[in-house]
PDB file of N, CA and C in Angstrom:
ATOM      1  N   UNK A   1      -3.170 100.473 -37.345  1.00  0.00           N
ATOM      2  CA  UNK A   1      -4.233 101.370 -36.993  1.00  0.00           C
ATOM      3  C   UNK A   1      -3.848 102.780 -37.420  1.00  0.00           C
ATOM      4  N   UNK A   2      -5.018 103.512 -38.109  1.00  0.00           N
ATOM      5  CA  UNK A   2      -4.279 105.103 -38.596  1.00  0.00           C
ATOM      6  C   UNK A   2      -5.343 105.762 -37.856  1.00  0.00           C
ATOM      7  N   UNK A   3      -4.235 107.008 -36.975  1.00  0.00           N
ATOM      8  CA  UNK A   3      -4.820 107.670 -36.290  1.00  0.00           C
ATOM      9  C   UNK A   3      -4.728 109.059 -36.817  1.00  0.00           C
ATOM     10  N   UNK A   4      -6.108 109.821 -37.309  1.00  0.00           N
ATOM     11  CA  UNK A   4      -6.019 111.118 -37.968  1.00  0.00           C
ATOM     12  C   UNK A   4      -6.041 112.324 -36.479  1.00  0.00           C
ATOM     13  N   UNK A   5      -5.012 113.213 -36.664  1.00  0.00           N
ATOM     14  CA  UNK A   5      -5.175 114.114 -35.822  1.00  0.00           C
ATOM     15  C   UNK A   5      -4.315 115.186 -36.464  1.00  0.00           C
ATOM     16  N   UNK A   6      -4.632 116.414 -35.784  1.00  0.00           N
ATOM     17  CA  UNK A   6      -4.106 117.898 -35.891  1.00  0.00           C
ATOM     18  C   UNK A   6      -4.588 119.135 -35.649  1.00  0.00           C
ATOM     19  N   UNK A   7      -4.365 119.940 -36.250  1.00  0.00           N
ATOM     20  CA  UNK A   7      -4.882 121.322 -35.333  1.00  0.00           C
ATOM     21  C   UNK A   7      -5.962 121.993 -36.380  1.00  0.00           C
ATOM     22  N   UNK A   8      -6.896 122.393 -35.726  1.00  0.00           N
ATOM     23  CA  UNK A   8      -7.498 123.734 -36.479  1.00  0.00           C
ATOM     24  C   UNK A   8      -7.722 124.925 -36.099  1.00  0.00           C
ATOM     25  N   UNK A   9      -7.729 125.645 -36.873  1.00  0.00           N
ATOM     26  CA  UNK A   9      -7.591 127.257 -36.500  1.00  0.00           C
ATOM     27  C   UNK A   9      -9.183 127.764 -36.710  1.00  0.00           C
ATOM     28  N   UNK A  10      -9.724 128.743 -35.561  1.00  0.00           N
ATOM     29  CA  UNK A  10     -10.939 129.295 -36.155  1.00  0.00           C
ATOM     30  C   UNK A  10     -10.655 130.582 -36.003  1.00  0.00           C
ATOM     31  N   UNK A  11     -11.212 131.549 -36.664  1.00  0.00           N
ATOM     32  CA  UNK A  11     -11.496 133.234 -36.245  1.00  0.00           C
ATOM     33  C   UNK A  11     -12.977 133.055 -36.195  1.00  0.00           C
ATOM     34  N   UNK A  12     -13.197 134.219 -35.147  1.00  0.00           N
ATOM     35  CA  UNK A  12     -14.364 134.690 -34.907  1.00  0.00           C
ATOM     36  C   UNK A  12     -14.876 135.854 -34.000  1.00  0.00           C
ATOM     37  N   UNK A  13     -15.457 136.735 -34.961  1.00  0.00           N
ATOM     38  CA  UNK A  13     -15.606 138.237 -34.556  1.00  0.00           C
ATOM     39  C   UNK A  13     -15.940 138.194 -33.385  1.00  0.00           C
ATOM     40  N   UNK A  14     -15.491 138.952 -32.447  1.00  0.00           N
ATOM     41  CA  UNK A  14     -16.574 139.387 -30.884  1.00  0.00           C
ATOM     42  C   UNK A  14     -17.069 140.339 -31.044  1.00  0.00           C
ATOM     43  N   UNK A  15     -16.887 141.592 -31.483  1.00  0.00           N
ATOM     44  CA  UNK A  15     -17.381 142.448 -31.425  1.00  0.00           C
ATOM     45  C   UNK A  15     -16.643 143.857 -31.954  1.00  0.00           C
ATOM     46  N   UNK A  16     -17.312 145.140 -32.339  1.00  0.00           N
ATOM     47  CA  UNK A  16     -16.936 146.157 -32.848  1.00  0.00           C
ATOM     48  C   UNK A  16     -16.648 147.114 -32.120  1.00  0.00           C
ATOM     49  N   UNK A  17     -15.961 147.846 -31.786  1.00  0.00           N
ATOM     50  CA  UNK A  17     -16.135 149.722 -31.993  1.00  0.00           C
ATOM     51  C   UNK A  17     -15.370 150.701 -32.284  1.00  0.00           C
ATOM     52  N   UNK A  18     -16.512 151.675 -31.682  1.00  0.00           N
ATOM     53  CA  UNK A  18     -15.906 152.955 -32.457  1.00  0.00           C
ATOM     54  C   UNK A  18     -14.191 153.640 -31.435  1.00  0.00           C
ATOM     55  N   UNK A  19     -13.387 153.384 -31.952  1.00  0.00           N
ATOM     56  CA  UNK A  19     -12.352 153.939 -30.935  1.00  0.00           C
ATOM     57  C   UNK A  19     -11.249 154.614 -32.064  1.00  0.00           C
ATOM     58  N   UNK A  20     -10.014 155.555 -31.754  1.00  0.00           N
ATOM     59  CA  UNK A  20      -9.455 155.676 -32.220  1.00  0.00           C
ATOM     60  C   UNK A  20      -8.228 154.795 -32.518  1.00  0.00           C
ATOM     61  N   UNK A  21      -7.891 154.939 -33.930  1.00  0.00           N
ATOM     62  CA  UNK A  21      -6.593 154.077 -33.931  1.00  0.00           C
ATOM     63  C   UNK A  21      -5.699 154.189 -33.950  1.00  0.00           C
ATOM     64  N   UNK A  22      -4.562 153.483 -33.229  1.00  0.00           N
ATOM     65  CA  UNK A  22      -3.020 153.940 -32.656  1.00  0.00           C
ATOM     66  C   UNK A  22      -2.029 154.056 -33.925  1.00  0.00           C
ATOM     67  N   UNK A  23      -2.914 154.003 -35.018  1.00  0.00           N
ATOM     68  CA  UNK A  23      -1.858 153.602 -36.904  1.00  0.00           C
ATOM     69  C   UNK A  23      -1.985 154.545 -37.463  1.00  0.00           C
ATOM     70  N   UNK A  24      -3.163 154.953 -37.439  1.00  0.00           N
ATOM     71  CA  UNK A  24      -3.769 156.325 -38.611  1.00  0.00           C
ATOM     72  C   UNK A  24      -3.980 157.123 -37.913  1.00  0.00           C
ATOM     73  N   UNK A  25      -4.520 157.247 -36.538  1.00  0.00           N
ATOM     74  CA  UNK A  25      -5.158 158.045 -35.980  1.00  0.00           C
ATOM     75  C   UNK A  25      -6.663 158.512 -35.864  1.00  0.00           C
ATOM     76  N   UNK A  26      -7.051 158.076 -36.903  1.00  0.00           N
ATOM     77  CA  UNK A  26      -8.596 157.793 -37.179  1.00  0.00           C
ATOM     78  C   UNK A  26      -9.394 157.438 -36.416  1.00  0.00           C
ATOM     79  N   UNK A  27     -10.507 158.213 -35.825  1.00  0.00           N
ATOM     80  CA  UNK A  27     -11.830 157.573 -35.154  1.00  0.00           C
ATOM     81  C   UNK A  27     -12.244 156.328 -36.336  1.00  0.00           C
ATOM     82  N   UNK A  28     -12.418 155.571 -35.820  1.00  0.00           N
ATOM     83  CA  UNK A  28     -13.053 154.421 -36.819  1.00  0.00           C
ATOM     84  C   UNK A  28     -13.347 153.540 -35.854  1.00  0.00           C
ATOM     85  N   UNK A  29     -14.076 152.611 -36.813  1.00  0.00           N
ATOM     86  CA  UNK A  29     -14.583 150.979 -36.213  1.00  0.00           C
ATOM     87  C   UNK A  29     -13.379 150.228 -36.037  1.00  0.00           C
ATOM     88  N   UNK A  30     -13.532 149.413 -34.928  1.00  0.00           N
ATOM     89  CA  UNK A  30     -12.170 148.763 -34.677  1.00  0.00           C
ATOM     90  C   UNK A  30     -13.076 147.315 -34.449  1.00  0.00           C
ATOM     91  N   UNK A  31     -12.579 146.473 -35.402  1.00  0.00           N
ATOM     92  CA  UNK A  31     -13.159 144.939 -34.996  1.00  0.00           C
ATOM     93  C   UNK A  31     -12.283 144.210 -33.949  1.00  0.00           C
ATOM     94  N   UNK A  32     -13.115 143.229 -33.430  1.00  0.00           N
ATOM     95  CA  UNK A  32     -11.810 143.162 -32.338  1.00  0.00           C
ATOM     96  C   UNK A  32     -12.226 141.720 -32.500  1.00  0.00           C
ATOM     97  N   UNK A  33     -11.240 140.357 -32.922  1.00  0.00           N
ATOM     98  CA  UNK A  33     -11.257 139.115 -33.660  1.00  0.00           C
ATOM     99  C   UNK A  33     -10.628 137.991 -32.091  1.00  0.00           C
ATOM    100  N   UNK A  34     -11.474 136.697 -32.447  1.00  0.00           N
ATOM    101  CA  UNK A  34     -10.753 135.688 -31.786  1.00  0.00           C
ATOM    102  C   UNK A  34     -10.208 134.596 -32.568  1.00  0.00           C
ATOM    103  N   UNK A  35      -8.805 134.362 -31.922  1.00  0.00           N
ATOM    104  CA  UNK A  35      -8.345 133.586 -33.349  1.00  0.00           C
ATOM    105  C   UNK A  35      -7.937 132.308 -32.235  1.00  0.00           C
ATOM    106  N   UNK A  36      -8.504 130.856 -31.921  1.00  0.00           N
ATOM    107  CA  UNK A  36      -8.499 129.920 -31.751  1.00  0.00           C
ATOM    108  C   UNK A  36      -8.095 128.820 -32.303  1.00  0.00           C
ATOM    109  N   UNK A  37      -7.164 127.996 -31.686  1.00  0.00           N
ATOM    110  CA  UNK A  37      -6.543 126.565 -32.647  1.00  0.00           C
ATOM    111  C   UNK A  37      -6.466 125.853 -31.084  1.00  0.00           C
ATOM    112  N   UNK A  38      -7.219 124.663 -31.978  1.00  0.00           N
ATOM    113  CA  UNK A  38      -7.397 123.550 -31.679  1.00  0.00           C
ATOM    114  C   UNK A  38      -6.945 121.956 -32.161  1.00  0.00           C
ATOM    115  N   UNK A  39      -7.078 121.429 -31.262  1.00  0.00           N
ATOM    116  CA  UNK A  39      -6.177 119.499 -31.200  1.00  0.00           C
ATOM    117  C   UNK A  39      -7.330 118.993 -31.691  1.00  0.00           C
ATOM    118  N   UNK A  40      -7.219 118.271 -32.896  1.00  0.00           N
ATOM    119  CA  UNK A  40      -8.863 117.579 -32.959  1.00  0.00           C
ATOM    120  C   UNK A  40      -8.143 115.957 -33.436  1.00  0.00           C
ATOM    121  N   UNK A  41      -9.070 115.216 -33.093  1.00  0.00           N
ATOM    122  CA  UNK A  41      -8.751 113.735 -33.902  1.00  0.00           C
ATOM    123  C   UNK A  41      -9.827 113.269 -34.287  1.00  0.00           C
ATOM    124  N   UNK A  42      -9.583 112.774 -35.553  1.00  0.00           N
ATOM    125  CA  UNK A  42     -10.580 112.263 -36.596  1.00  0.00           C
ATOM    126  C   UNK A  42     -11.803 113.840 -36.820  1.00  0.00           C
ATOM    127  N   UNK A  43     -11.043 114.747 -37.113  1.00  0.00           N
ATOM    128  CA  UNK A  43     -11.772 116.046 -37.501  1.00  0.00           C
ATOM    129  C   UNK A  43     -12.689 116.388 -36.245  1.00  0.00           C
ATOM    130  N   UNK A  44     -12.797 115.847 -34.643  1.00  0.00           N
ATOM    131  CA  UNK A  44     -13.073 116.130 -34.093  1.00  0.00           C
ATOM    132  C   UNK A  44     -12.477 117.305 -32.843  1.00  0.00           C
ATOM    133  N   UNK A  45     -12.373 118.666 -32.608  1.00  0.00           N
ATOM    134  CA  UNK A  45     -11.774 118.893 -32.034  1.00  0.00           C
ATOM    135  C   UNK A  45     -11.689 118.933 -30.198  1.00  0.00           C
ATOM    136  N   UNK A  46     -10.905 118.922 -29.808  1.00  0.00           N
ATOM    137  CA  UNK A  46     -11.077 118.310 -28.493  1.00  0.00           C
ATOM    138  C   UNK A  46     -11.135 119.448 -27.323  1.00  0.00           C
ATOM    139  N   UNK A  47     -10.046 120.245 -27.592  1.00  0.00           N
ATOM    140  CA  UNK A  47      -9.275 121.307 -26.577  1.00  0.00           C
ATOM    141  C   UNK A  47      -8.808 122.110 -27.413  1.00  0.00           C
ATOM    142  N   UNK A  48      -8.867 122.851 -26.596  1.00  0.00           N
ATOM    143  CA  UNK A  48      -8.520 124.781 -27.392  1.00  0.00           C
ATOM    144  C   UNK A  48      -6.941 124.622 -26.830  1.00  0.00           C
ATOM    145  N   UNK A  49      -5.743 124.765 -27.822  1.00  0.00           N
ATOM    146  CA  UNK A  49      -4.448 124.907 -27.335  1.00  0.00           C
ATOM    147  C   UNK A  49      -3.967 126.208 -27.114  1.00  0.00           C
ATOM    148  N   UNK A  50      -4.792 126.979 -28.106  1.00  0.00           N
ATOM    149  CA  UNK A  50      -4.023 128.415 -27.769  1.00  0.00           C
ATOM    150  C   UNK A  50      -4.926 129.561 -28.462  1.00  0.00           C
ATOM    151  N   UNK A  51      -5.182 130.839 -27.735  1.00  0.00           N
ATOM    152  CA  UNK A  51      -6.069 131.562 -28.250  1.00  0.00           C
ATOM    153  C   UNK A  51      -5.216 132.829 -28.475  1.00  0.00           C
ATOM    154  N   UNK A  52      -5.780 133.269 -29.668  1.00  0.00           N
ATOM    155  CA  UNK A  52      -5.152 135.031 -29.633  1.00  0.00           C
ATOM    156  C   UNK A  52      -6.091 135.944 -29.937  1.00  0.00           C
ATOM    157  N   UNK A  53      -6.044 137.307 -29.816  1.00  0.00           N
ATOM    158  CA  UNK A  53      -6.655 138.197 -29.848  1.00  0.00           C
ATOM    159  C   UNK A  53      -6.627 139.103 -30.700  1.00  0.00           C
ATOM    160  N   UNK A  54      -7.012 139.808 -31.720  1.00  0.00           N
ATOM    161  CA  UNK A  54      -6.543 140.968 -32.395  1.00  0.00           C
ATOM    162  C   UNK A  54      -7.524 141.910 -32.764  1.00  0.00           C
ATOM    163  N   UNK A  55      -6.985 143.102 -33.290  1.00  0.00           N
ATOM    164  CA  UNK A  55      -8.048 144.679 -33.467  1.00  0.00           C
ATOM    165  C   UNK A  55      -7.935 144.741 -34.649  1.00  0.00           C
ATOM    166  N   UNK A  56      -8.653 144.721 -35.780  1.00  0.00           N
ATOM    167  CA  UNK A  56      -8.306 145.557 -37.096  1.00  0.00           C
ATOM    168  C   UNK A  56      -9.111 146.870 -37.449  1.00  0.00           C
ATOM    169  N   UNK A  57      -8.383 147.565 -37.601  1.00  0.00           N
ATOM    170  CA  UNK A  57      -8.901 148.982 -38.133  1.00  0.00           C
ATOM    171  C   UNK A  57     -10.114 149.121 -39.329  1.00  0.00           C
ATOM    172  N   UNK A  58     -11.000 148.993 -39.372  1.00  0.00           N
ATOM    173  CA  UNK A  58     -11.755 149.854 -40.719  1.00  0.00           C
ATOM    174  C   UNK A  58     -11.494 150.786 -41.624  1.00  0.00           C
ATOM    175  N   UNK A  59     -10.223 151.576 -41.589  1.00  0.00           N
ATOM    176  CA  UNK A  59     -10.213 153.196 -41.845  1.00  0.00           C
ATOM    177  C   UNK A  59      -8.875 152.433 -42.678  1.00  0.00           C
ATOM    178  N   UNK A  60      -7.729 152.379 -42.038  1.00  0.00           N
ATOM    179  CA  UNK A  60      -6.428 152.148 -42.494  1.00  0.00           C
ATOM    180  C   UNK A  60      -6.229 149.752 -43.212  1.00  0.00           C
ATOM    181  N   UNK A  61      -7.081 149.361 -42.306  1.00  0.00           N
ATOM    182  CA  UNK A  61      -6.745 147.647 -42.184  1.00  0.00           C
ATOM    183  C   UNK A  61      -5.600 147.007 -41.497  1.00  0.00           C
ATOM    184  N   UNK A  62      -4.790 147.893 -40.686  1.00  0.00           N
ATOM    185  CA  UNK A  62      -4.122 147.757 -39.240  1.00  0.00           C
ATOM    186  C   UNK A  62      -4.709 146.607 -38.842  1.00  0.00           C
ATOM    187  N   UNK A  63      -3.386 145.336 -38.552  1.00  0.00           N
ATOM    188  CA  UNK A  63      -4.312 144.727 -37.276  1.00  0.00           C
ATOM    189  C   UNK A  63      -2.824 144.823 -36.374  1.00  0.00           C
ATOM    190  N   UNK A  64      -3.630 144.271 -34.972  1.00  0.00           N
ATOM    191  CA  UNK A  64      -2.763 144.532 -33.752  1.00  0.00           C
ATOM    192  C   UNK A  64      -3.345 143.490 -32.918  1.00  0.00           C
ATOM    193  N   UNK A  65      -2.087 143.142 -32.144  1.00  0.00           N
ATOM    194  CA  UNK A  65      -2.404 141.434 -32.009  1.00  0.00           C
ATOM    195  C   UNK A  65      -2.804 142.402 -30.335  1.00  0.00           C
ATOM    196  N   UNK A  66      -3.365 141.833 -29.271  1.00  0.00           N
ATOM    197  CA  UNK A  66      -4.251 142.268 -28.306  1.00  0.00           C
ATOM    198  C   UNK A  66      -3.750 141.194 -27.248  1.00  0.00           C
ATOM    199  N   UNK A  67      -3.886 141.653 -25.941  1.00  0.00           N
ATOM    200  CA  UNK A  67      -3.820 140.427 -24.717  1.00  0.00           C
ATOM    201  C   UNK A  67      -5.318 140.374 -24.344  1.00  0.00           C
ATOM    202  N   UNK A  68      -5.374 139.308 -23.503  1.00  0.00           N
ATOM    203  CA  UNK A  68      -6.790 139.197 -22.989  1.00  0.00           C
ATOM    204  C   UNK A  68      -7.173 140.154 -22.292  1.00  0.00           C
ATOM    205  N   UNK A  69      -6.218 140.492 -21.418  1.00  0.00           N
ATOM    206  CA  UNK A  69      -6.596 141.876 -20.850  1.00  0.00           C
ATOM    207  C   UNK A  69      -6.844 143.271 -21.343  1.00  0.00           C
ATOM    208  N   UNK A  70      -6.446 143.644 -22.392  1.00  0.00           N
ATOM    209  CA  UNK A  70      -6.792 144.515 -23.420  1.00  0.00           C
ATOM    210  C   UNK A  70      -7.839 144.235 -24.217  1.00  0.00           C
ATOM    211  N   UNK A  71      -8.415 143.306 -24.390  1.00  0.00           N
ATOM    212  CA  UNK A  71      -9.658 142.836 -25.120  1.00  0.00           C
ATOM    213  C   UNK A  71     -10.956 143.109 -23.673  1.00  0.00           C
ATOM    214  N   UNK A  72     -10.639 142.784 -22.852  1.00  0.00           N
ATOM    215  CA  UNK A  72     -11.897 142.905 -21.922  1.00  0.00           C
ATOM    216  C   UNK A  72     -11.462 144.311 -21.548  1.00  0.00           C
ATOM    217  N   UNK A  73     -10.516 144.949 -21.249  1.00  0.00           N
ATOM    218  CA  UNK A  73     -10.618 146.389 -21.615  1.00  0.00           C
ATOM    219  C   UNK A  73     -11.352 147.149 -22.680  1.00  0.00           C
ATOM    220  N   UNK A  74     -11.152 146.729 -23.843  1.00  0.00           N
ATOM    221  CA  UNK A  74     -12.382 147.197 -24.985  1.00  0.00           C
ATOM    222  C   UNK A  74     -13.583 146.942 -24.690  1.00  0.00           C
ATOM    223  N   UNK A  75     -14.218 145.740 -24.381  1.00  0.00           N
ATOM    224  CA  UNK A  75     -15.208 145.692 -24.177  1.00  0.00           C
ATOM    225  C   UNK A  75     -16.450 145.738 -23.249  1.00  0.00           C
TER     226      UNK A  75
END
C-alpha cells in the first residue's frame, strides 16, 4: 500500500500599513504576511503544524519575522 503524505507551505497577506520601519526608518507600507505549513495526505491537507508571522517593508524589502502577539498589535 503507498501512502502519499507531507507538508505544505502557504503565504498569505493579512493586511497592510502605514507604520514606520525599524530598518530604514521610513514611514512606509508595511505588509504584514501569514506563512502556514501543513500535514496533508494524498495532497489533502489536514492540520496546520506551524504558523509564522512576518512584516515586509515597501520602502527598503526588510522582512521581520513577528509573534502573534505583535501581529494583533498591528492590527
Amino acid at each position: 500500500m503507498l501512502i502519499l503524505f507531507g507538508f505544505n507551505t502557504r503565504v498569505k497577506e493579512l493586511f497592510r500599513r502605514q507604520a514606520v520601519c525599524s530598518n530604514c526608518g521610513q514611514h512606509a507600507s508595511q505588509r504584514v504576511d501569514e506563512r502556514s505549513t501543513r500535514f496533508t495526505v494524498f495532497f489533502i491537507p489536514l492540520f496546520t503544524t506551524r504558523r509564522r508571522y512576518s512584516r515586509t517593508c515597501a520602502w527598503c524589502g526588510i522582512t521581520a519575522e513577528l509573534s502573534k502577539s505583535e501581529k494583533n498589535a498591528l492590527a
